[in-house]
N, C-alpha and C. Protein backbone atom coordinates (compact mmCIF):
# COMPACT_ATOMS: atom_id res chain seq x y z
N UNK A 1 0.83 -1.22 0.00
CA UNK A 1 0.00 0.00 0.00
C UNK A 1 0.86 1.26 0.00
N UNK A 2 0.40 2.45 -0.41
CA UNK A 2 0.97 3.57 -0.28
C UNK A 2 0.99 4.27 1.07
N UNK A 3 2.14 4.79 1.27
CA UNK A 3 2.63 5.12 2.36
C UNK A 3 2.48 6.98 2.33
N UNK A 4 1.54 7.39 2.66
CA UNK A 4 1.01 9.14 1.96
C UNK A 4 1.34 9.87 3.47
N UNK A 5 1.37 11.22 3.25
CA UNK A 5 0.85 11.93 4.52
C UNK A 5 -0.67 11.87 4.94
N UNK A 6 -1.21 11.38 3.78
CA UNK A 6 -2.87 11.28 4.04
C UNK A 6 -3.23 10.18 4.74
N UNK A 7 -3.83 10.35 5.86
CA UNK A 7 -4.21 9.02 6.58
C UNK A 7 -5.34 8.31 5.90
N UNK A 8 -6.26 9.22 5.08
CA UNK A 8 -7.45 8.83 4.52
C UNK A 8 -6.67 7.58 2.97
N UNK A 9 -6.10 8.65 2.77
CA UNK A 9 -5.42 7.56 1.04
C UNK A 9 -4.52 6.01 1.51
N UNK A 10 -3.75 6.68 2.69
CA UNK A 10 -2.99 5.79 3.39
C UNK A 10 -4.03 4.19 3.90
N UNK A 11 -4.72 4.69 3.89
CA UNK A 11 -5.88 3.57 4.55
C UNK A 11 -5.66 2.26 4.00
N UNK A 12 -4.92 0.88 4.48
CA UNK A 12 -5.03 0.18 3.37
C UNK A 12 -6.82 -0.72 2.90
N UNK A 13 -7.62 -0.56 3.73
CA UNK A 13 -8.93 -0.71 2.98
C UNK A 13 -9.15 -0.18 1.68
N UNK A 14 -8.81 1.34 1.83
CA UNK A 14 -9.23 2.42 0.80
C UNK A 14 -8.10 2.16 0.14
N UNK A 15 -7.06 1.42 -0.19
CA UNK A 15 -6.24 1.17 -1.06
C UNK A 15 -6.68 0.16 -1.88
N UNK A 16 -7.01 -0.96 -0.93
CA UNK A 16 -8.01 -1.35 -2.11
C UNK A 16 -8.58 -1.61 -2.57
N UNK A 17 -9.59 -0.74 -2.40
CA UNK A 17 -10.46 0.06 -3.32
C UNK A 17 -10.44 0.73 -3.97
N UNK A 18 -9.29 1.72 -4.13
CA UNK A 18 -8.34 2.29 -5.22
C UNK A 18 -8.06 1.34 -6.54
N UNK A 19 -7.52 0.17 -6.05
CA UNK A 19 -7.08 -0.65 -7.06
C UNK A 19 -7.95 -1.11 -7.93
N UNK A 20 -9.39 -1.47 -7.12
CA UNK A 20 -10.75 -1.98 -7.70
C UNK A 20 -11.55 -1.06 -8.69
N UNK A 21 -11.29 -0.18 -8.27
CA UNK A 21 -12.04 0.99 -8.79
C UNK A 21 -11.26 1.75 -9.71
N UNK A 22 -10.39 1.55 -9.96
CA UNK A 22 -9.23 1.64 -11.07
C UNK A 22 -9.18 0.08 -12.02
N UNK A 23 -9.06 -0.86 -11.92
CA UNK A 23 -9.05 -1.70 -12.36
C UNK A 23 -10.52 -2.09 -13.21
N UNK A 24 -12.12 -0.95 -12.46
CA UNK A 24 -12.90 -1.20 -13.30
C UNK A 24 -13.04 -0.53 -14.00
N UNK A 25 -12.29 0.61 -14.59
CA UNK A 25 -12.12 2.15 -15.42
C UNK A 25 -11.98 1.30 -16.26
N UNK A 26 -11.33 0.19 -16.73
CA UNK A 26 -11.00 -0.46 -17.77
C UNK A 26 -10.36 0.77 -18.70
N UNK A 27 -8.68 0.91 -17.98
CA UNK A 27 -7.64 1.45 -18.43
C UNK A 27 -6.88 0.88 -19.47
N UNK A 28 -6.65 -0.73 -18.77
CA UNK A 28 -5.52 -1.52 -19.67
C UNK A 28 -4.08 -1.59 -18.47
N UNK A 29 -3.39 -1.69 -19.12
CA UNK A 29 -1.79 -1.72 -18.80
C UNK A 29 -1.18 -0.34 -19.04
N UNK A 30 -0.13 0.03 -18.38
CA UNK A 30 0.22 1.04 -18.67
C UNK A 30 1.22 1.38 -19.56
N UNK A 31 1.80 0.16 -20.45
CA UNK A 31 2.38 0.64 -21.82
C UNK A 31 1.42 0.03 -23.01
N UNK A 32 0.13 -0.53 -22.93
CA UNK A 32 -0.67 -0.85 -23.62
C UNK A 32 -2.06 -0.38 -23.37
N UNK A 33 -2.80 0.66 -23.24
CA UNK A 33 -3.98 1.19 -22.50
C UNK A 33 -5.23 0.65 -23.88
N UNK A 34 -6.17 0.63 -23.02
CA UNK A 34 -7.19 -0.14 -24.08
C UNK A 34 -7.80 1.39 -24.89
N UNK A 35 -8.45 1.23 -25.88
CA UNK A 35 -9.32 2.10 -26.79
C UNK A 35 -9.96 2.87 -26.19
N UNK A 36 -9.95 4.61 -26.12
CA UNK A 36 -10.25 5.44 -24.93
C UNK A 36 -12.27 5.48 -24.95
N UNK A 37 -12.65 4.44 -26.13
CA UNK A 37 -13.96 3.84 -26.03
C UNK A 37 -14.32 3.07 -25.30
N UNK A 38 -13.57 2.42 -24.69
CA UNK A 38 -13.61 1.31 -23.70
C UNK A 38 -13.34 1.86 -22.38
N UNK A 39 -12.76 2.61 -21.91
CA UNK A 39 -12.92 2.63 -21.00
C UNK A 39 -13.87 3.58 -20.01
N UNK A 40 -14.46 4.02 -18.79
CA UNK A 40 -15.28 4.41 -18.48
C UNK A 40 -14.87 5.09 -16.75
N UNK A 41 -15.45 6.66 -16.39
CA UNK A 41 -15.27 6.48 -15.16
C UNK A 41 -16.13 5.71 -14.39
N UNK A 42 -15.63 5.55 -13.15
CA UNK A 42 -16.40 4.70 -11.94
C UNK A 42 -15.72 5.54 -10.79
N UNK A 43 -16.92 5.47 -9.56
CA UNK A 43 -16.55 6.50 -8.78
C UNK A 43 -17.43 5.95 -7.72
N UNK A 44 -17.66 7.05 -6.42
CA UNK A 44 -18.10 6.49 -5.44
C UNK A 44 -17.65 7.27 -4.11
N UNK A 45 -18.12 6.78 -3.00
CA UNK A 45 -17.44 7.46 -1.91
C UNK A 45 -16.64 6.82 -0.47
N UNK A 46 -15.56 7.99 -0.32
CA UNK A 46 -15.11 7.44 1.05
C UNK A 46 -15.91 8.08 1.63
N UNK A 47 -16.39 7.14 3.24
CA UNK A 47 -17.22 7.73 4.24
C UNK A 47 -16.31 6.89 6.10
N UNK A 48 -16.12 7.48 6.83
CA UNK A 48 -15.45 7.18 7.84
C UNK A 48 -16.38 6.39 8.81
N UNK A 49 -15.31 5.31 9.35
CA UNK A 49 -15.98 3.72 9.62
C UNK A 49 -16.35 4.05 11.03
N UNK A 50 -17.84 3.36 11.68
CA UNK A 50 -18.08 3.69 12.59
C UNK A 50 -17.02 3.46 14.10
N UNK A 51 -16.12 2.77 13.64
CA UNK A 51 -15.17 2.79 14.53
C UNK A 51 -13.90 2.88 14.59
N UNK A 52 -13.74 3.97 13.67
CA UNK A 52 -12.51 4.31 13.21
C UNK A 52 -12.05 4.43 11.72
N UNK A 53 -11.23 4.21 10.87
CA UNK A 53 -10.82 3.74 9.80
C UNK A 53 -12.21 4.56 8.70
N UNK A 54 -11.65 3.97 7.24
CA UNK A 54 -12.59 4.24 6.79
C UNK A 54 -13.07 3.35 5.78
N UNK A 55 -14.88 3.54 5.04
CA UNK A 55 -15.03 2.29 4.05
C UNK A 55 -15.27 3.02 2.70
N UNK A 56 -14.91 2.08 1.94
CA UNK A 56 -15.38 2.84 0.64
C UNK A 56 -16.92 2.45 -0.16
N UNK A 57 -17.66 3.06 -0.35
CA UNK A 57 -19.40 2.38 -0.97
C UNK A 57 -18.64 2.97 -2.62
N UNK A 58 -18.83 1.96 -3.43
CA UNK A 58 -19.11 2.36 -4.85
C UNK A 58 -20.27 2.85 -5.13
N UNK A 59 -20.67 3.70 -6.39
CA UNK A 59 -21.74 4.28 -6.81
C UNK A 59 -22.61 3.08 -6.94
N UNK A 60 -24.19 3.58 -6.24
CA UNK A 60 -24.95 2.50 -6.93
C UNK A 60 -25.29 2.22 -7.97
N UNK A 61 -25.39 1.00 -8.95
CA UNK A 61 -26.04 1.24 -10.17
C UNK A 61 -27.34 2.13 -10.44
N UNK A 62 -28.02 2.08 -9.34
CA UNK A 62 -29.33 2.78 -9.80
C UNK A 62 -29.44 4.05 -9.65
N UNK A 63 -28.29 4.62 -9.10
CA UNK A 63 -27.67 6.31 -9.43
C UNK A 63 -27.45 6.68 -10.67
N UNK A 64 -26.52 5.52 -11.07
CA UNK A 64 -25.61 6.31 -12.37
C UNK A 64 -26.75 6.19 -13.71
N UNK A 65 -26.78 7.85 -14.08
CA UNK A 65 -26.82 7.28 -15.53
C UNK A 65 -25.88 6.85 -16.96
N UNK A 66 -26.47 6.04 -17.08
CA UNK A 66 -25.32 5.19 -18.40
C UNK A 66 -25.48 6.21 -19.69
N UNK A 67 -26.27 6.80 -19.44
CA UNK A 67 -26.07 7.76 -20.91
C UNK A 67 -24.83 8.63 -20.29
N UNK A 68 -25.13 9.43 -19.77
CA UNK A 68 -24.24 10.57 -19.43
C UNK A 68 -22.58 9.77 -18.95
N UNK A 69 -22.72 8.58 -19.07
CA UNK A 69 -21.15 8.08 -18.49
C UNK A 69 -20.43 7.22 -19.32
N UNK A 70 -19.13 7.29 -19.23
CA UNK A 70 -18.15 7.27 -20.50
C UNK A 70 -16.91 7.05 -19.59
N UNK A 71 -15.94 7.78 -20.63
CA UNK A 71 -14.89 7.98 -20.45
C UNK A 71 -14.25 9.20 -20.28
N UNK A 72 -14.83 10.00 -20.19
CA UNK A 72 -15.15 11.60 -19.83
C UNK A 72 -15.60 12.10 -18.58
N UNK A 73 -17.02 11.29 -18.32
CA UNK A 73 -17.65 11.55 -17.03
C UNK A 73 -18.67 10.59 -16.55
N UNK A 74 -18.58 10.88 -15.39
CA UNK A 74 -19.59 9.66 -14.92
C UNK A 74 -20.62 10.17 -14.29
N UNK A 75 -22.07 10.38 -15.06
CA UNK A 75 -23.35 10.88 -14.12
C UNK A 75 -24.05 10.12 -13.25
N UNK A 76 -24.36 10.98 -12.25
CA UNK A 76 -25.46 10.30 -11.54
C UNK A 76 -26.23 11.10 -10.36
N UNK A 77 -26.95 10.11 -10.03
CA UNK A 77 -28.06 11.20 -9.19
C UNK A 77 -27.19 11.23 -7.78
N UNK A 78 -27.46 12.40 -6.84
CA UNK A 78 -26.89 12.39 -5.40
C UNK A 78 -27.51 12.12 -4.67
N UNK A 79 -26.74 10.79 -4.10
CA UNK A 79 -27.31 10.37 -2.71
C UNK A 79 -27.87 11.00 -2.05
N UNK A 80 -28.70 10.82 -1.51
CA UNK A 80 -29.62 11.85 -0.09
C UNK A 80 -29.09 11.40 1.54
N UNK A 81 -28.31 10.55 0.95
CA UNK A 81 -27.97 9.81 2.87
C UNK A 81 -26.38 10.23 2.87
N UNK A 82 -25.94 11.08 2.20
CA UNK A 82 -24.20 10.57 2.47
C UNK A 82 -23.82 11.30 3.83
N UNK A 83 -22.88 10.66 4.59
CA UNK A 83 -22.64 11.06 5.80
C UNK A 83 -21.59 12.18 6.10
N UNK A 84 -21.79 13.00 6.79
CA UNK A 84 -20.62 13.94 7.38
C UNK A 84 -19.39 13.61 7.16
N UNK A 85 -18.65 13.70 6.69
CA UNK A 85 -17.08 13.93 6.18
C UNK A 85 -17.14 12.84 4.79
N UNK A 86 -18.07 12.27 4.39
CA UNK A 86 -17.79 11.61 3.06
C UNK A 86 -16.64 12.35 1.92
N UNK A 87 -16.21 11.91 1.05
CA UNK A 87 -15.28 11.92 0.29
C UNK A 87 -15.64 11.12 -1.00
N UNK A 88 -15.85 12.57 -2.21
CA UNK A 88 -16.18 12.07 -3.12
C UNK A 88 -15.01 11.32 -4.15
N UNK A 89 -15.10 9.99 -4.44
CA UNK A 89 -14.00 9.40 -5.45
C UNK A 89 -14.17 9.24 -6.74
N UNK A 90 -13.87 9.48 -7.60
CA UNK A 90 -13.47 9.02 -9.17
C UNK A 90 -12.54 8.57 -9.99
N UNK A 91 -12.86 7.96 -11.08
CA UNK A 91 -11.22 8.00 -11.77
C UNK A 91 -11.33 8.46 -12.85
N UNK A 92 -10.39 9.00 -13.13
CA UNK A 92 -10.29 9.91 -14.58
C UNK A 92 -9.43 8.62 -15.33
N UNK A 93 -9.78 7.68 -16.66
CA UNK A 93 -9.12 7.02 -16.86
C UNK A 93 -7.91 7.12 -18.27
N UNK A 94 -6.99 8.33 -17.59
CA UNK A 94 -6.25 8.43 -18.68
C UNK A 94 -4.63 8.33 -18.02
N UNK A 95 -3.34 8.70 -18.93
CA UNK A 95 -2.27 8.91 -18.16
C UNK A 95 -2.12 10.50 -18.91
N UNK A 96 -1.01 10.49 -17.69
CA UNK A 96 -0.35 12.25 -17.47
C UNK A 96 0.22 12.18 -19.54
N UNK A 97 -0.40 13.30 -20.08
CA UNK A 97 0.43 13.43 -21.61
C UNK A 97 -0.52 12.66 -22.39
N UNK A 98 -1.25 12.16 -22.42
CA UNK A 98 -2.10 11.17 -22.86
C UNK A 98 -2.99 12.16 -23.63
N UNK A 99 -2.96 12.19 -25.32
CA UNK A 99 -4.12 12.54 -26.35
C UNK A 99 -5.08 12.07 -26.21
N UNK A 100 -6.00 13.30 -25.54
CA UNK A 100 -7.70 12.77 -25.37
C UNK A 100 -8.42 13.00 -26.84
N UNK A 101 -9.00 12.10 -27.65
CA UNK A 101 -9.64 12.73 -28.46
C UNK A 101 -10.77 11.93 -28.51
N UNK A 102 -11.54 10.97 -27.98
CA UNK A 102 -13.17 10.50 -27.92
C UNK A 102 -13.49 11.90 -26.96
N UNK A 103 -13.32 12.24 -26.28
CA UNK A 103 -13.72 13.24 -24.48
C UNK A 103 -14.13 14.39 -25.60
N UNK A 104 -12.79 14.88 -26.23
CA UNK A 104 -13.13 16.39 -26.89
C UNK A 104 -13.07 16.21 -28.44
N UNK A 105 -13.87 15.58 -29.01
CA UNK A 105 -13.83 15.31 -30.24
C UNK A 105 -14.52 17.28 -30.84
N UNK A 106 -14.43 17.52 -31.51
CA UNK A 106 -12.96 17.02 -33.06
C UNK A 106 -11.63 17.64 -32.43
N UNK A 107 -12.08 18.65 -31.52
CA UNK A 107 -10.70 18.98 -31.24
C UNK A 107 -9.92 17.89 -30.17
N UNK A 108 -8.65 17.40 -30.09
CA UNK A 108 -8.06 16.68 -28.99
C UNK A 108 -7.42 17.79 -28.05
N UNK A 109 -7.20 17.01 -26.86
CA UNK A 109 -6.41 17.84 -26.23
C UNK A 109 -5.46 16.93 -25.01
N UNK A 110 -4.63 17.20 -24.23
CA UNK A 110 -3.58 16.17 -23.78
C UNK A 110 -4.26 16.69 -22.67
N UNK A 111 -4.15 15.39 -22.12
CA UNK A 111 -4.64 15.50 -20.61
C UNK A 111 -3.38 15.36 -19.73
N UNK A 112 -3.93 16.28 -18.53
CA UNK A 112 -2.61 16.18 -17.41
C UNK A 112 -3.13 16.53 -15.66
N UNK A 113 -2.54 15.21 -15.59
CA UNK A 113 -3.49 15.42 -13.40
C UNK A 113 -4.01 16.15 -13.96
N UNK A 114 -5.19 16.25 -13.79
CA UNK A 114 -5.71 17.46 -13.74
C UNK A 114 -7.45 17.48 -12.95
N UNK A 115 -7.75 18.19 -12.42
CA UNK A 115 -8.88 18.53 -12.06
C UNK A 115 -10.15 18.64 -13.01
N UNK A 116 -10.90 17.98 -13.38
CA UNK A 116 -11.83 18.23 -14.34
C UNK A 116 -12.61 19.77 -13.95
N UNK A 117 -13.19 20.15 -15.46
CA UNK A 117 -14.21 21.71 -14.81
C UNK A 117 -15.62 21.33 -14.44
N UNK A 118 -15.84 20.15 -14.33
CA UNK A 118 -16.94 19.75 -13.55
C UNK A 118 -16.96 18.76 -12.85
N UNK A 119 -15.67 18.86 -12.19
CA UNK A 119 -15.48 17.83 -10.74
C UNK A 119 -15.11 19.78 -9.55
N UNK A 120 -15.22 20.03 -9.68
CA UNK A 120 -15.33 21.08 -7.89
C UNK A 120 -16.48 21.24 -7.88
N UNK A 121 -17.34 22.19 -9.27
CA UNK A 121 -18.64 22.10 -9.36
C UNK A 121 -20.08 20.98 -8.53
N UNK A 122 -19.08 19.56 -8.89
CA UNK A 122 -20.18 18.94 -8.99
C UNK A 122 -20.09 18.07 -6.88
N UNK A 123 -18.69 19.05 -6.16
CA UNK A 123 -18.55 18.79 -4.77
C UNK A 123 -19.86 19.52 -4.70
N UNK A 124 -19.39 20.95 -5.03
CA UNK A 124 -20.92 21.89 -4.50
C UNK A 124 -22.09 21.32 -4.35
N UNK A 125 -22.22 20.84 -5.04
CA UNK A 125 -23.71 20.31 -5.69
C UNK A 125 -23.71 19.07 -4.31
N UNK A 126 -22.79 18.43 -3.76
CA UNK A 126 -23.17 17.54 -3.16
C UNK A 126 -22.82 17.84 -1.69
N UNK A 127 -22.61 19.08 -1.71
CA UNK A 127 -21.94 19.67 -0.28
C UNK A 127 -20.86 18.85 0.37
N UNK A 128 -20.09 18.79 -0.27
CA UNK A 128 -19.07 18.03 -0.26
C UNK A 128 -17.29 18.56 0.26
N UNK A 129 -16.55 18.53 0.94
CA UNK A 129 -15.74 19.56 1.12
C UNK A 129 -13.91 19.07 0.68
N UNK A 130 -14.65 17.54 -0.19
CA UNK A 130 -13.27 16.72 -0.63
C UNK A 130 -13.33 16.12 -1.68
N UNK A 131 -12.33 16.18 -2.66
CA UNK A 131 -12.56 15.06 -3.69
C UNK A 131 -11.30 14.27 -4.27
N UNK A 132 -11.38 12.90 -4.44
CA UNK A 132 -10.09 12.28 -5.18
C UNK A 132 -10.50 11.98 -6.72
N UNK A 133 -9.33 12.01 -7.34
CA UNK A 133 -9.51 11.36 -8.78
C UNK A 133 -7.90 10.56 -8.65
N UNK A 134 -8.20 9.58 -9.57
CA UNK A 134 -7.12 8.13 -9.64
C UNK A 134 -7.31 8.56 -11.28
N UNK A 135 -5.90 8.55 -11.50
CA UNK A 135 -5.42 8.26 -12.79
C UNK A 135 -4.57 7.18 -13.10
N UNK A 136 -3.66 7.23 -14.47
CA UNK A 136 -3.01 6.24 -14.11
C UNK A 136 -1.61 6.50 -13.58
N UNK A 137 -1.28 7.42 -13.39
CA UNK A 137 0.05 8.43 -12.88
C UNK A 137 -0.46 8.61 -11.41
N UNK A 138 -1.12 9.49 -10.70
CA UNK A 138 -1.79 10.16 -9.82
C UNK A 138 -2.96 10.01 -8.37
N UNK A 139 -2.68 10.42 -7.59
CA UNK A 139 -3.66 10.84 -6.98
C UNK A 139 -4.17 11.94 -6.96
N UNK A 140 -4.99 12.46 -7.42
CA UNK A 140 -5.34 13.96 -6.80
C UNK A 140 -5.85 14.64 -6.28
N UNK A 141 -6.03 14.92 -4.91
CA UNK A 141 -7.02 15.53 -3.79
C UNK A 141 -7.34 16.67 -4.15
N UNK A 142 -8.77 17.32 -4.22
CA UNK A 142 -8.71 18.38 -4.75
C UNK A 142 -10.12 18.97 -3.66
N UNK A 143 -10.23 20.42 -3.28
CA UNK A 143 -11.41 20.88 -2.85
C UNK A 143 -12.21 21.40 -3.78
N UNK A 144 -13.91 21.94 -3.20
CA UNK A 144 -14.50 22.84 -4.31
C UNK A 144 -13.58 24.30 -4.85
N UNK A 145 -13.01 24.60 -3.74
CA UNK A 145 -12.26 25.85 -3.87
C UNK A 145 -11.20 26.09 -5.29
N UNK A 146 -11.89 26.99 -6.17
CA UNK A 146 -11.05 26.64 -7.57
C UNK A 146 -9.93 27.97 -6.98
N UNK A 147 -8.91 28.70 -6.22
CA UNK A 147 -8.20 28.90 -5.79
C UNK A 147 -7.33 27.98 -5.15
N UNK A 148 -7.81 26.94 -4.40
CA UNK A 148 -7.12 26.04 -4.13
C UNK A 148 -6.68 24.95 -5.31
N UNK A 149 -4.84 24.90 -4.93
CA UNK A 149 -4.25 23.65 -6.11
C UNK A 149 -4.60 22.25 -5.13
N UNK A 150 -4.35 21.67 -6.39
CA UNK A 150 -4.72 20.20 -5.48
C UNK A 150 -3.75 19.40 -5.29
N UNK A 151 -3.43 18.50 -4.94
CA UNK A 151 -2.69 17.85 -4.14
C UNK A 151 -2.49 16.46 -4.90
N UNK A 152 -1.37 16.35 -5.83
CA UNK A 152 -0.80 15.62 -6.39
C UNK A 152 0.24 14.83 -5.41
N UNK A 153 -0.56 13.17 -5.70
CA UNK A 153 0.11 12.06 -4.82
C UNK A 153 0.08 10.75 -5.76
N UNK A 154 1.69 10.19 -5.42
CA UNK A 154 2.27 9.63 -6.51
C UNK A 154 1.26 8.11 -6.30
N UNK A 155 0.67 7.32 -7.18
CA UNK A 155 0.07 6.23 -7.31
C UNK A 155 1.53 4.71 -6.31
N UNK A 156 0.97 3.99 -6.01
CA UNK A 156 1.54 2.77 -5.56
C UNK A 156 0.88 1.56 -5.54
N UNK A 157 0.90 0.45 -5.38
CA UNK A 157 0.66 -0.60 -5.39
C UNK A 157 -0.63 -1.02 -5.88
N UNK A 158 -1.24 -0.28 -6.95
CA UNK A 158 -1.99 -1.17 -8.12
C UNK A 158 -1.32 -0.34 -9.41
């Protein structure tokens, strides 16, 4: 597991679940990545364990909608139950330098860590005061606060 200043990332539960939830982005390998048609985000939340530690719930199926979700973004409706300090997760399934061109067709553009412009937005929306995205390079902790940079943490053991 990764060894972070973050006790939350550090978690090895939430590690892996990192791995799982990366592994269902259906990325590929990282000198062979599959067809950026194939693959899809998946996301979900950390929420802190009633006795400590923390668990991770994946999105329910009957949240997400499958139209709106891809490889770009993953929609869905917001929970009405999520608990006090939850932590919203996703994965962005690309690498650092990586030509996006299904996401921004006709134009491409290279993706990098990066914060999507409708991942702080979409904390608001869930009153949310945290968010991770998993790439295949990255961690990246990020708040709603688009003044605030986010917090690039190096990937380990998936």
């Amino acid at each position: 597991p990764c060894e972070t200043d973050d006790e939350v990332i550090s978690d090895p539960a939430i590690q892996e679940a990192f791995g799982d939830l990366w592994q269902s982005s259906n990325f590929g390998a990282a000198d062979n990545p599959n067809p950026e048609s194939e693959r899809i985000e998946k996301g979900g939340f950390i929420v802190p364990g009633p006795g400590g530690g923390y668990n991770f719930q994946p999105l329910p199926s009957h949240l997400i909608n499958a139209e709106e979700t891809g490889p770009c973004q993953i929609g869905f409706s917001i929970p009405s139950n999520l608990p006090p300090g939850a932590i919203y997760v996703h994965t962005h399934p690309y690498s650092n330098g990586e030509t996006q061109r299904y996401c921004n067709s006709p134009r491409p553009i290279e993706y990098r860590n990066e914060v999507g412009v409708k991942d702080r937005p979409a904390l608001d929306k869930m009153g949310i005061d945290r968010g991770i995205i998993i790439d295949a390079d990255k961690i990246i902790s990020y708040t709603p606060n688009e003044s605030e940079e986010p917090t690039l943490i190096d990937r380990c053991g998936y």
